[in-house]
Protein backbone atom coordinates (compact mmCIF):
# COMPACT_ATOMS: atom_id res chain seq x y z
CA UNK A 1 -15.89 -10.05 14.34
CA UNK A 2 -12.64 -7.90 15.04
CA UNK A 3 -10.68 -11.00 13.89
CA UNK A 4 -12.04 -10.42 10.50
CA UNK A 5 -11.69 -6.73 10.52
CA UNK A 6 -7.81 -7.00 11.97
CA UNK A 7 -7.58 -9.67 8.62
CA UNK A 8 -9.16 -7.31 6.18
CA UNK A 9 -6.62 -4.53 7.65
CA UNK A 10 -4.31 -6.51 7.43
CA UNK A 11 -4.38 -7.54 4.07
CA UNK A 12 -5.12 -3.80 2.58
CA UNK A 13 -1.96 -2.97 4.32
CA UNK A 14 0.30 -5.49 2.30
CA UNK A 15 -1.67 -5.49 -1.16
CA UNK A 16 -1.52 -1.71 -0.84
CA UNK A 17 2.27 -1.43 0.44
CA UNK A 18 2.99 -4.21 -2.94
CA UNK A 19 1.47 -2.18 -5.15
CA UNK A 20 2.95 1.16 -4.09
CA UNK A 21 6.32 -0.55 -3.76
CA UNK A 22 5.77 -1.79 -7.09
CA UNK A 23 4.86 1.53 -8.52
CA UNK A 24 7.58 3.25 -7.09
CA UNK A 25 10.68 1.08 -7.67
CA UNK A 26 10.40 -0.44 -11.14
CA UNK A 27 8.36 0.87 -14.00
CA UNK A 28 5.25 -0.53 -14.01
CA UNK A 29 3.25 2.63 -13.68
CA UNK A 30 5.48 4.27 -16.08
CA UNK A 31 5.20 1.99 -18.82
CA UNK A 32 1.54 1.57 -18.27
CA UNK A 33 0.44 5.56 -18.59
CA UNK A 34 3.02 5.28 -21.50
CA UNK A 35 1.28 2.89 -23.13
CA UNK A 36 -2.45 4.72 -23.11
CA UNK A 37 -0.73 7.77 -23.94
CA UNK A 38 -0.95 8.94 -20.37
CA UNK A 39 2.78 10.12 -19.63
CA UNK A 40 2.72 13.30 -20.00
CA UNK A 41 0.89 13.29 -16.02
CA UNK A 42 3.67 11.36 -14.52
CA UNK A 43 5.56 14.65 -13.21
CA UNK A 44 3.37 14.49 -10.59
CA UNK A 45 3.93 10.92 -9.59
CA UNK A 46 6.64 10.81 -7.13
CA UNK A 47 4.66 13.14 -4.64
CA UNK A 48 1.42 10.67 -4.47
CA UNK A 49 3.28 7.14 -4.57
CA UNK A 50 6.28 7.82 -1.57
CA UNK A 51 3.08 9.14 0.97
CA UNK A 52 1.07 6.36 -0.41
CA UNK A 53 3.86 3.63 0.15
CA UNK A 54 4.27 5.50 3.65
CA UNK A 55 0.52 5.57 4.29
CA UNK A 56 0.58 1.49 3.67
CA UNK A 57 3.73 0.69 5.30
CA UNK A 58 2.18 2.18 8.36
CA UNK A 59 -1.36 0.76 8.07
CA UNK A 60 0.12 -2.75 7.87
CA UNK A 61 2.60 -1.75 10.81
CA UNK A 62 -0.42 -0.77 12.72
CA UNK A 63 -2.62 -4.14 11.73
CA UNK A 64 0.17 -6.34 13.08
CA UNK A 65 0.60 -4.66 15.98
CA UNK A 66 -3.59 -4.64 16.68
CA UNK A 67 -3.48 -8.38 15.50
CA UNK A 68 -0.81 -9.32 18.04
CA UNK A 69 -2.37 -6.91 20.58
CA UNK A 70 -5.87 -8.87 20.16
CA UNK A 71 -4.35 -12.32 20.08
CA UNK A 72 -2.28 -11.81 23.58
CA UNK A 73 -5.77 -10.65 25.28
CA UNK A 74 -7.29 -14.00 24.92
C-alpha cells in the first residue's frame, strides 16, 4: 500500500512541477486567460505560479527521496 501512495506522490509532484513550469516560462496561461477575456487578472500571476512551481519541485524532491528511502528498507 505505501508503494502506491509513494507512486501517486510521486506523480502529483512531476505533473504539478510540468504544469507550473509550463505556466511560468512560456505563455500558455497567458494566452489562455487572453483568449476567454480573462487577462485583465494576470497581475497577480507571478506571486501564485513561482510558490506553486516551488511547492511541486519540493513535493517531487520529497517523493523520490521517500521512494528511495522505502525501496533500501526491503
Amino acid at each position: 500500500m505505501a508503494d502506491g501512495t509513494d507512486s501517486k506522490l510521486l506523480a502529483t509532484g512531476i505533473v504539478g512541477t510540468v504544469i507550473a513550469a509550463l505556466c511560468c516560462f512560456t505563455p500558455v496561461l497567458v494566452v489562455a486567460l487572453g483568449g476567454f477575456g480573462l487577462a485583465a487578472v494576470l497581475g497577480w500571476i507571478d506571486y501564485v505560479l513561482f510558490p506553486a512551481l516551488a511547492f511541486f519541485i519540493g513535493l517531487t524532491i520529497y517523493a523520490v527521496a521517500r521512494k528511495t528511502r522505502r525501496a533500501r528498507q526491503h
